[in-house]
PDB file of N, CA and C in Angstrom:
ATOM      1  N   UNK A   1     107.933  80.239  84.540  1.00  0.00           N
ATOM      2  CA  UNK A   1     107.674  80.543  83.146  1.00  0.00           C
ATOM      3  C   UNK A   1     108.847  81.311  82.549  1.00  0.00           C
ATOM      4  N   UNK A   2     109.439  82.048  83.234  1.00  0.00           N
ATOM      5  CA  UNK A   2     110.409  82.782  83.253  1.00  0.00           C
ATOM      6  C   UNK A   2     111.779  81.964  82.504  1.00  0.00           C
ATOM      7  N   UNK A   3     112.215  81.206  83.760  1.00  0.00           N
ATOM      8  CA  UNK A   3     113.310  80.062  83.239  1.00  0.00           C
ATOM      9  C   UNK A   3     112.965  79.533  82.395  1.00  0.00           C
ATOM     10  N   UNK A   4     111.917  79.346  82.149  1.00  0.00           N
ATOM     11  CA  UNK A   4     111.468  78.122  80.587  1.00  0.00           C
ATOM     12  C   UNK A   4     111.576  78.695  79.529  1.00  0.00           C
ATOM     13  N   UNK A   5     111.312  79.929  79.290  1.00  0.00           N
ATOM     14  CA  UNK A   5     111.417  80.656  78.005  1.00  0.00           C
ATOM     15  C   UNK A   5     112.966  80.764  78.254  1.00  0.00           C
ATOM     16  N   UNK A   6     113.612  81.383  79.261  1.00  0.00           N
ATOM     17  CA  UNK A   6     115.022  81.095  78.915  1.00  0.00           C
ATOM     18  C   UNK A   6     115.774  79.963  78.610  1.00  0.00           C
ATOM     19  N   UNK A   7     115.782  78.715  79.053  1.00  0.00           N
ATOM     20  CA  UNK A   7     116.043  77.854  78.902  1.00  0.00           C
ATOM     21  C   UNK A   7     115.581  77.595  77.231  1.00  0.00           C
ATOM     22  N   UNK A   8     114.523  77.183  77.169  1.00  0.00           N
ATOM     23  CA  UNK A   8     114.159  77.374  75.644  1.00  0.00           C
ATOM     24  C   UNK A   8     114.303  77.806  74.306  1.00  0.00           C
ATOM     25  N   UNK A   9     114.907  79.222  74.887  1.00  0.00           N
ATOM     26  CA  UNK A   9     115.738  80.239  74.258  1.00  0.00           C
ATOM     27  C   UNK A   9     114.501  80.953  72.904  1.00  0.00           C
ATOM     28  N   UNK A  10     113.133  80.991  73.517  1.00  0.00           N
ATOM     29  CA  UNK A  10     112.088  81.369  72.783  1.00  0.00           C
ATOM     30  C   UNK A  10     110.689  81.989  73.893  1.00  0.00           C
ATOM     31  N   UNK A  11     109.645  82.742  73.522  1.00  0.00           N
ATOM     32  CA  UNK A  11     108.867  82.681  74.743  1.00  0.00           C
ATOM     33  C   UNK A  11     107.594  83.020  73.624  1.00  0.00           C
ATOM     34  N   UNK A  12     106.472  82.305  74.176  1.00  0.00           N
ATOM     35  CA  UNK A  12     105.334  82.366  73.782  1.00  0.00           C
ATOM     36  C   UNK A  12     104.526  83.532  73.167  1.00  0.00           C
ATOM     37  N   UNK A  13     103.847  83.538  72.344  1.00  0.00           N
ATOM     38  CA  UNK A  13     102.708  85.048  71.837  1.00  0.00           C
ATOM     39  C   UNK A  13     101.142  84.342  72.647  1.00  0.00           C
ATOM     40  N   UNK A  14     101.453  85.027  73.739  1.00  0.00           N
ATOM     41  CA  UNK A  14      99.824  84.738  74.856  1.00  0.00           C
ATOM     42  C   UNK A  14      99.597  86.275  75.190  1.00  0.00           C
ATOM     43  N   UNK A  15      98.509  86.550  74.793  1.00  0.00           N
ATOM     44  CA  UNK A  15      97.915  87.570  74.912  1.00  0.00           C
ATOM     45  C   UNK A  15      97.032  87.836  76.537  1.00  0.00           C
ATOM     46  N   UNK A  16      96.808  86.680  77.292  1.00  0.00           N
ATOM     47  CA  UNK A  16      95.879  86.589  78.366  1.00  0.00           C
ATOM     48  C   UNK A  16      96.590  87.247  79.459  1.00  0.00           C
ATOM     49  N   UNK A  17      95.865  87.766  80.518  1.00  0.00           N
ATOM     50  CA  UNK A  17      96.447  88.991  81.225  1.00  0.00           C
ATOM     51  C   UNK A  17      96.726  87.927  82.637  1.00  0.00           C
ATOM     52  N   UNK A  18      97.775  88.637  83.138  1.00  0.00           N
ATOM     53  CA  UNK A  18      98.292  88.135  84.298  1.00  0.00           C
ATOM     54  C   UNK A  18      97.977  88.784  85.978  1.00  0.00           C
ATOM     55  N   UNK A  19      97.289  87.699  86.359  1.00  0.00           N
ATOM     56  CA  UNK A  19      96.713  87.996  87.854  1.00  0.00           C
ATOM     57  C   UNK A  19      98.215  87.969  89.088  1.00  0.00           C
ATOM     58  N   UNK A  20      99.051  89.189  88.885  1.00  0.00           N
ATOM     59  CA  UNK A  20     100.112  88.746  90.129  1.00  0.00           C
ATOM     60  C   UNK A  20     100.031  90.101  90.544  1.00  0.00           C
ATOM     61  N   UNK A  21     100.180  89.603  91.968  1.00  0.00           N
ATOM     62  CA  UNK A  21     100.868  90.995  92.357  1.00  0.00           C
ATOM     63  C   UNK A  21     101.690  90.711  93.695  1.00  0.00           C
ATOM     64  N   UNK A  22     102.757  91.607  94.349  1.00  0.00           N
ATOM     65  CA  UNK A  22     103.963  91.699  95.006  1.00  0.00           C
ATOM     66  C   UNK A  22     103.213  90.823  96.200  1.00  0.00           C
ATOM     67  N   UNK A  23     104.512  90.170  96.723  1.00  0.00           N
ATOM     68  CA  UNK A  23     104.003  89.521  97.741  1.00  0.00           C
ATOM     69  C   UNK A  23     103.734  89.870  99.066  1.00  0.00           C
ATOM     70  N   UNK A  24     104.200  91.082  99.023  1.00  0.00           N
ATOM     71  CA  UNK A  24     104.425  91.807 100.257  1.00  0.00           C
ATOM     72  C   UNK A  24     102.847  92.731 100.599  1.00  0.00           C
ATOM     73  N   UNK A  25     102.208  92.938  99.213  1.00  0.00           N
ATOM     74  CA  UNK A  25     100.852  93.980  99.515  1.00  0.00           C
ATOM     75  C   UNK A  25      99.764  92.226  99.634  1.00  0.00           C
ATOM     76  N   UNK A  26     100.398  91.056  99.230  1.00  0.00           N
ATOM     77  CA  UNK A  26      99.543  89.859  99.632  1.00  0.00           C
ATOM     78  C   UNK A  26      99.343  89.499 101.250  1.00  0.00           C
ATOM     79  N   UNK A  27     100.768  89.557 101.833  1.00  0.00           N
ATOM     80  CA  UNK A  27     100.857  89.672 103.567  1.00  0.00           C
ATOM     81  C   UNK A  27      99.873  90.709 104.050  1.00  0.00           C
ATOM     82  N   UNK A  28     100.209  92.121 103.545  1.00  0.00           N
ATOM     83  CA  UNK A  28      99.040  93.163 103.835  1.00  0.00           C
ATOM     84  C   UNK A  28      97.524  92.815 103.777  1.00  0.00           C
ATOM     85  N   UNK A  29      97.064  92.301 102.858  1.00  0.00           N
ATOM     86  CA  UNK A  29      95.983  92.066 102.726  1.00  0.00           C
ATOM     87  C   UNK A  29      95.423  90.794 103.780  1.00  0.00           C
ATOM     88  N   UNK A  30      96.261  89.773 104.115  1.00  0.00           N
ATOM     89  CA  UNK A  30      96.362  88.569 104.882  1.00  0.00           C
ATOM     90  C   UNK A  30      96.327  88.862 106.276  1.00  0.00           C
ATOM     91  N   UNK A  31      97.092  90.289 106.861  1.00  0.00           N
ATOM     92  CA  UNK A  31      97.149  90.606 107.662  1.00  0.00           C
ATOM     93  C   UNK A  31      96.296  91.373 108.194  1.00  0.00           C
ATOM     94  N   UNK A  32      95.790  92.567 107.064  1.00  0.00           N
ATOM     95  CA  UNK A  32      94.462  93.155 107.451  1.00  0.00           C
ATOM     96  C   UNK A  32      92.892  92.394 107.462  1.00  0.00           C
ATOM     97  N   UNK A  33      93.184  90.881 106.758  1.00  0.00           N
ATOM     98  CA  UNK A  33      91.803  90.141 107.009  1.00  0.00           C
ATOM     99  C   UNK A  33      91.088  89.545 107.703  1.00  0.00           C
ATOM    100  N   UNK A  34      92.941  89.356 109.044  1.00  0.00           N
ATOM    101  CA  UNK A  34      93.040  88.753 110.053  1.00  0.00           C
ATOM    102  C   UNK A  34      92.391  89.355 111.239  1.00  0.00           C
ATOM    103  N   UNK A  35      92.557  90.676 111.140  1.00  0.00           N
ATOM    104  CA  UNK A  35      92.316  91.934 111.867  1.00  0.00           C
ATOM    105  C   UNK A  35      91.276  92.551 111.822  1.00  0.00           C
ATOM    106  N   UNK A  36      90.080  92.575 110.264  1.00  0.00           N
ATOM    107  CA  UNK A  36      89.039  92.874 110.211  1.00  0.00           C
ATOM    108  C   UNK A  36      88.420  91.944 108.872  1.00  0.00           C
ATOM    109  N   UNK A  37      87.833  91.415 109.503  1.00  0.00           N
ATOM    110  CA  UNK A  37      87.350  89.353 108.565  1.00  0.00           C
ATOM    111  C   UNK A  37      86.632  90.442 107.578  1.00  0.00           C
ATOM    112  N   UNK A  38      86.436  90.085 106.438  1.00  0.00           N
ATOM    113  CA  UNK A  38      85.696  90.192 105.020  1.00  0.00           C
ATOM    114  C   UNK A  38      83.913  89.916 105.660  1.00  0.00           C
ATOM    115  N   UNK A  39      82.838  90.917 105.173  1.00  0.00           N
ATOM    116  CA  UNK A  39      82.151  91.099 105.573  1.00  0.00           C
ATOM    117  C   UNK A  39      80.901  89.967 104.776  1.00  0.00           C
ATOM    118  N   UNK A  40      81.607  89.715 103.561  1.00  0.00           N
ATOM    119  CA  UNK A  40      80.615  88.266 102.725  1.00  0.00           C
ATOM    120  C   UNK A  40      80.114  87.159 103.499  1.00  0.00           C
ATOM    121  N   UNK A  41      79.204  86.686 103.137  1.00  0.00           N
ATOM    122  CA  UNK A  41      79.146  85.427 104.128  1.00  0.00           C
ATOM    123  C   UNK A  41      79.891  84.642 103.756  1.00  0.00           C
ATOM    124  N   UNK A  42      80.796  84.286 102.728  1.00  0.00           N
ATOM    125  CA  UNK A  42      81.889  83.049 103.474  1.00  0.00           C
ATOM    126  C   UNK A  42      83.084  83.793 103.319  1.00  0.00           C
ATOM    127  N   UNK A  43      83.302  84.961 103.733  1.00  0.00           N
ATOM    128  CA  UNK A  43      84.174  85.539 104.703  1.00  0.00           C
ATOM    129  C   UNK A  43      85.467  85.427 103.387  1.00  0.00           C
ATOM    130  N   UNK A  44      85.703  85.786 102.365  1.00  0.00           N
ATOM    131  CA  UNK A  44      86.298  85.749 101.903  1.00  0.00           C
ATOM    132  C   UNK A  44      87.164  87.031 100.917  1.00  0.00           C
ATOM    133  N   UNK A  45      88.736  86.964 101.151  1.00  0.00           N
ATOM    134  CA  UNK A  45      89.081  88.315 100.864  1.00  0.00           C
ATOM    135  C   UNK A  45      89.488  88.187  99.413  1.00  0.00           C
ATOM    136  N   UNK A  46      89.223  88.852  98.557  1.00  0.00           N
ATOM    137  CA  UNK A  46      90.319  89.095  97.040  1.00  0.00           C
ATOM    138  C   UNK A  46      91.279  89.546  96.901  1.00  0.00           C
ATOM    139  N   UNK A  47      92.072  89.206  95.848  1.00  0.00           N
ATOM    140  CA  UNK A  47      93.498  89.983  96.004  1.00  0.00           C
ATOM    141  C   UNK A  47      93.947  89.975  94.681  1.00  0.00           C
ATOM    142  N   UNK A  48      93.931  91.140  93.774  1.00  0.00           N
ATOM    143  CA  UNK A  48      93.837  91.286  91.963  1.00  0.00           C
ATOM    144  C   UNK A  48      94.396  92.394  92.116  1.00  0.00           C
ATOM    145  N   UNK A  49      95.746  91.936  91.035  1.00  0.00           N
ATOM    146  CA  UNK A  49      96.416  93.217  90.499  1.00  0.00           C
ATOM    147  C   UNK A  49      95.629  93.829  89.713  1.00  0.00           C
ATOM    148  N   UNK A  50      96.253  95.516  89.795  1.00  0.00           N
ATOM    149  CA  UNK A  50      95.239  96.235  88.818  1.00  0.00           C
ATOM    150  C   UNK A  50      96.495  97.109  88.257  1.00  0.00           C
ATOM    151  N   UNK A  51      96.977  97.748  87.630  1.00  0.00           N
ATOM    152  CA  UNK A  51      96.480  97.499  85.904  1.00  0.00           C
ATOM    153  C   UNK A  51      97.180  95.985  85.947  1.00  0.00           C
ATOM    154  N   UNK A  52      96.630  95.088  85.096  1.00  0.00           N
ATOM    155  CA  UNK A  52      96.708  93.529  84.543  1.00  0.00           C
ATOM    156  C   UNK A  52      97.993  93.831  83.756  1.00  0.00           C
ATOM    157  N   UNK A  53      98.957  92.890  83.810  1.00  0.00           N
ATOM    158  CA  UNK A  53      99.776  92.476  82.806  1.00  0.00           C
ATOM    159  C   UNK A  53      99.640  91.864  81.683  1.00  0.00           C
ATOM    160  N   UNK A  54      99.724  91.551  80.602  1.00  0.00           N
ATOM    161  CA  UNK A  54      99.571  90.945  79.777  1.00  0.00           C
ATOM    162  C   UNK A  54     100.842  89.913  79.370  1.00  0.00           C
ATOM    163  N   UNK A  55     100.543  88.648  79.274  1.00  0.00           N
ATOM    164  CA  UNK A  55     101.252  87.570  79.183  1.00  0.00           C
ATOM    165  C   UNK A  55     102.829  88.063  78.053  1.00  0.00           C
ATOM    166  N   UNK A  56     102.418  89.391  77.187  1.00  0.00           N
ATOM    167  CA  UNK A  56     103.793  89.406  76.104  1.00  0.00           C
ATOM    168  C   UNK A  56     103.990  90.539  76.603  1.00  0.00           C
ATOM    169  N   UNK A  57     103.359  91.343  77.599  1.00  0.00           N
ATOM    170  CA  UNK A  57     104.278  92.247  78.004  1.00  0.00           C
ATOM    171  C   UNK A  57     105.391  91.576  79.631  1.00  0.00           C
ATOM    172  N   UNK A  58     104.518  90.989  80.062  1.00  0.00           N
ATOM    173  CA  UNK A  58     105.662  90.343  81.148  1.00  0.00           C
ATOM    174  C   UNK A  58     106.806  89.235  80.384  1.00  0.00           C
ATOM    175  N   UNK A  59     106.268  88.472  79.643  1.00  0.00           N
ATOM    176  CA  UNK A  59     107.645  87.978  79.360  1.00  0.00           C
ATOM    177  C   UNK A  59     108.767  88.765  78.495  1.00  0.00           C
ATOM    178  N   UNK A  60     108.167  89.999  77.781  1.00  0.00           N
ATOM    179  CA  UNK A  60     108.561  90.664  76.643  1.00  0.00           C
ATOM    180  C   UNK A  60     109.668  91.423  77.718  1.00  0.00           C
ATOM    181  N   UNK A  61     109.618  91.327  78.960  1.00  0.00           N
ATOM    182  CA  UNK A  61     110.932  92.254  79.852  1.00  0.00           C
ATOM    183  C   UNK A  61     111.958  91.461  79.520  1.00  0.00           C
ATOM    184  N   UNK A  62     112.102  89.900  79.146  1.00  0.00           N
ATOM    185  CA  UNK A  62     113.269  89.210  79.026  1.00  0.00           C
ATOM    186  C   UNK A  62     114.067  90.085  78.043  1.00  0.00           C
ATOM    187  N   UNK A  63     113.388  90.399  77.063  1.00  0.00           N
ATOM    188  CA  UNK A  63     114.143  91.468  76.077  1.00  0.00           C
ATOM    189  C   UNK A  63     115.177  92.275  76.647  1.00  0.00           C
ATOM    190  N   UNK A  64     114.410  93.061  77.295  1.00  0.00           N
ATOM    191  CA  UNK A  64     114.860  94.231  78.162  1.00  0.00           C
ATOM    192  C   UNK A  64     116.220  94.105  78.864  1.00  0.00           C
ATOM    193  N   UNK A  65     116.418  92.949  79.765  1.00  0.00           N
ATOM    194  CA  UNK A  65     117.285  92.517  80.013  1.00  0.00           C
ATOM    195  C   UNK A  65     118.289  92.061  79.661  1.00  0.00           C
ATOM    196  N   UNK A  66     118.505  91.452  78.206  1.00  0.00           N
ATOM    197  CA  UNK A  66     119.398  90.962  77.557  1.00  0.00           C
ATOM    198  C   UNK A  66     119.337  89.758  77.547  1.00  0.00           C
ATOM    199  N   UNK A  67     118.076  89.169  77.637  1.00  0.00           N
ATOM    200  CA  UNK A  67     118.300  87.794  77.139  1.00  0.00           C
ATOM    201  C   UNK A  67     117.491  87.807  75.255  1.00  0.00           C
ATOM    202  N   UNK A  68     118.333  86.526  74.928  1.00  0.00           N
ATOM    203  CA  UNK A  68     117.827  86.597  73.654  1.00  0.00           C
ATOM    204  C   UNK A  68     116.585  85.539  73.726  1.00  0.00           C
ATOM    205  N   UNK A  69     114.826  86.070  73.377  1.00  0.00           N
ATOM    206  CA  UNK A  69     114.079  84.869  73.840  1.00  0.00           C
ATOM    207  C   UNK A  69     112.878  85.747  72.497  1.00  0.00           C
ATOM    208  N   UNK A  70     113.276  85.564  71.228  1.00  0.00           N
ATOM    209  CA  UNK A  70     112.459  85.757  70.835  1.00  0.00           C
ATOM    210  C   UNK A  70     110.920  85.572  71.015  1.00  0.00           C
ATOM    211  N   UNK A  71     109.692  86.180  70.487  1.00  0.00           N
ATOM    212  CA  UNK A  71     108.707  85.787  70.887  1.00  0.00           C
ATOM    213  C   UNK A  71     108.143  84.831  69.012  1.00  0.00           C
ATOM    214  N   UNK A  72     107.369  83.652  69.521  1.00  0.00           N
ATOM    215  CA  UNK A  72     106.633  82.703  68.541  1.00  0.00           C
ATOM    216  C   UNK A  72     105.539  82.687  69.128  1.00  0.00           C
ATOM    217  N   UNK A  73     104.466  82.023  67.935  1.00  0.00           N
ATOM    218  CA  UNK A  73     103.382  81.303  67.850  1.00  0.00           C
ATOM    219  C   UNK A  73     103.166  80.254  69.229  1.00  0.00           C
ATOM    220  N   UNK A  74     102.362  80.516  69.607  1.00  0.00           N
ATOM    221  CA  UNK A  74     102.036  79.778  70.969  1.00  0.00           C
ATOM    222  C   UNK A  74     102.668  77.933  70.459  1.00  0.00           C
ATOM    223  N   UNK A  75     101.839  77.616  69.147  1.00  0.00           N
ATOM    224  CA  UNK A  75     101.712  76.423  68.838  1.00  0.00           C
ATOM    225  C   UNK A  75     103.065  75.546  68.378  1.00  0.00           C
ATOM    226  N   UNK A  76     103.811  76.828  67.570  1.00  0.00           N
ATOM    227  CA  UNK A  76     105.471  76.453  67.687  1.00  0.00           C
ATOM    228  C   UNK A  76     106.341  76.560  68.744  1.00  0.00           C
ATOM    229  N   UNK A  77     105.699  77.567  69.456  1.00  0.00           N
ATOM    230  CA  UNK A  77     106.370  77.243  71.106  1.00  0.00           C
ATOM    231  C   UNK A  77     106.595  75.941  71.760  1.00  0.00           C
ATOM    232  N   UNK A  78     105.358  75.579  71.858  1.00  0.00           N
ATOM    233  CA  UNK A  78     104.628  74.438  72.347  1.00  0.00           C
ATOM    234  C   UNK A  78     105.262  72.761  71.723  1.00  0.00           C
ATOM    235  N   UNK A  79     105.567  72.657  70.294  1.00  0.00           N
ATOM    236  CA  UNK A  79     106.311  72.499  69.715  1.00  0.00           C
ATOM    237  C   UNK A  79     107.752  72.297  70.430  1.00  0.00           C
ATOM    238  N   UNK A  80     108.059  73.345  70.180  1.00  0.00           N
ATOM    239  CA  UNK A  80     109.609  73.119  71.035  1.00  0.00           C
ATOM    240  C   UNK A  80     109.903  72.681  72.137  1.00  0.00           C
ATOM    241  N   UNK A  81     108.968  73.294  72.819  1.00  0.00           N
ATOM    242  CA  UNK A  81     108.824  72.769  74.283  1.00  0.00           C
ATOM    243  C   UNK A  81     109.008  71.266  74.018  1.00  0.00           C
ATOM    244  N   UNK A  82     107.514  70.295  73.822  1.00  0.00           N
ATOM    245  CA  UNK A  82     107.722  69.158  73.653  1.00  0.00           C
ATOM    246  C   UNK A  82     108.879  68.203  73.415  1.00  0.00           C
ATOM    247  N   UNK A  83     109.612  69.150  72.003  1.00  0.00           N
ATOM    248  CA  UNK A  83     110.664  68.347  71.528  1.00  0.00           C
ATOM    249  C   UNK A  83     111.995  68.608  72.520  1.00  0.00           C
ATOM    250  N   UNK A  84     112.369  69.384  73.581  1.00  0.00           N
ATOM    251  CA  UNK A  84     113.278  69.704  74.318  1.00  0.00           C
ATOM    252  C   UNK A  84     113.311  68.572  75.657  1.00  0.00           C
ATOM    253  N   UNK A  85     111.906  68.262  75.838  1.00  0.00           N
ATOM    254  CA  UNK A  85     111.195  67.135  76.832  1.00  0.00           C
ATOM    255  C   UNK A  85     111.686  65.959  76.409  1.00  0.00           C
ATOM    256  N   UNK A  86     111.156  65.777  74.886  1.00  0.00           N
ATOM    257  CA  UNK A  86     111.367  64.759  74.468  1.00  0.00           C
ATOM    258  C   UNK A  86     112.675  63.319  74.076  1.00  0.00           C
ATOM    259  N   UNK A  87     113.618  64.915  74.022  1.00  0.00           N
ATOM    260  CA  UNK A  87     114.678  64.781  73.767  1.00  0.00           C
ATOM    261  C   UNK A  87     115.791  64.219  74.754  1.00  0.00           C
ATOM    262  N   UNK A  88     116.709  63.368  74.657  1.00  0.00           N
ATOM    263  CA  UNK A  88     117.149  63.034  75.505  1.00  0.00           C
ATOM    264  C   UNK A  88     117.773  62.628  77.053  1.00  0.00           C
ATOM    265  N   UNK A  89     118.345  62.638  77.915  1.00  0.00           N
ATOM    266  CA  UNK A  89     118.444  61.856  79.489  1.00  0.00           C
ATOM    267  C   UNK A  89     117.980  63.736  79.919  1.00  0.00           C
ATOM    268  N   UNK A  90     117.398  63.966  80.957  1.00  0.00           N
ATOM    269  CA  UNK A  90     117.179  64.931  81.492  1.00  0.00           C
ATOM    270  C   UNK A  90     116.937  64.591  83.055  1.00  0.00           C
ATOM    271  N   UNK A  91     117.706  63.932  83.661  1.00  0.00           N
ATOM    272  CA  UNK A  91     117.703  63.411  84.951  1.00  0.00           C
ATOM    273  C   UNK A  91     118.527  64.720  85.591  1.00  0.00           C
ATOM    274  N   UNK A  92     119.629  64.822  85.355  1.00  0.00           N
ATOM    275  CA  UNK A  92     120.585  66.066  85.739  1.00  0.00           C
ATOM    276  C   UNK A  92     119.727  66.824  86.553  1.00  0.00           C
ATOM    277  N   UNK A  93     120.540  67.993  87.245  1.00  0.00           N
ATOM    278  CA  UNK A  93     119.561  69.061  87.762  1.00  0.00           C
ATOM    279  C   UNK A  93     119.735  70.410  86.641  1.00  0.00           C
ATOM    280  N   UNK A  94     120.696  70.518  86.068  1.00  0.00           N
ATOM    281  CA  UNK A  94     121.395  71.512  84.985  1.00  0.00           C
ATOM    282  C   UNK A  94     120.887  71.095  83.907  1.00  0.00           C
ATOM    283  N   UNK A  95     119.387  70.247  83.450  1.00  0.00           N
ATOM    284  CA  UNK A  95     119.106  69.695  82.262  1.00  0.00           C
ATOM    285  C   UNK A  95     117.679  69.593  82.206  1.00  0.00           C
ATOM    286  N   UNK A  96     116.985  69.874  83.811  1.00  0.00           N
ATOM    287  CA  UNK A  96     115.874  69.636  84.036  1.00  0.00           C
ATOM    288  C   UNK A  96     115.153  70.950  83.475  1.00  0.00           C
ATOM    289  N   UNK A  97     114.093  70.996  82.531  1.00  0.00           N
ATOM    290  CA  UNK A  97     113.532  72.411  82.310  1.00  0.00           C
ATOM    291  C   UNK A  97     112.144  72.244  83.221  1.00  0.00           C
ATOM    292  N   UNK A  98     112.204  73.920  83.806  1.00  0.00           N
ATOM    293  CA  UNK A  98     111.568  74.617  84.362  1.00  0.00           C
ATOM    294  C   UNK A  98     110.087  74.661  83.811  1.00  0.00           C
ATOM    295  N   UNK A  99     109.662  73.940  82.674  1.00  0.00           N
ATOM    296  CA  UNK A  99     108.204  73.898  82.282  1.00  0.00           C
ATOM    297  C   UNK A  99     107.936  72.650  82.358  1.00  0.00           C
TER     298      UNK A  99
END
């Protein structure tokens, strides 16, 4: 999602919160489930970031960084997107977008 808004040179207004977290406390959790199984009957572990990101504050770091990726309307995003797809040979690997 990342590369696509860069590539794009725009990034979405999505308000919906983002379920990630580091991959390394995911092994932890994988590793401790292995070691002591989840006590549910179908044995199953969760794994939810807490505090939630929100979709314009994670992409809104592109800012931060120095890329220029203004934020739009989901629907003019979406928009662009399309027409960038749409738009001519994109076989290349330097042409292929990331969405």
């Amino acid at each position: 999602m990342i590369k696509g808004c860069i590539q794009l040179s725009a990034r979405p207004n999505i308000n919906n919160t983002v379920n990630m977290v580091p991959v390394d406390h995911v092994a932890r959790v994988v590793i401790a489930s292995a070691f002591h199984p989840p006590c549910t009957p179908l044995g199953v572990a969760q794994v939810t970031g807490h505090p939630r990101l929100r979709f314009n504050q994670f992409l809104g770091t592109l800012q931060t960084y120095g890329y220029d990726v203004p934020q739009m309307d989901y629907v003019p995003w979406s928009r662009l997107l399309e027409q960038y797809v749409n738009e001519g040979n994109h076989n290349d690997k330097e042409s292929q977008h990331a969405l």
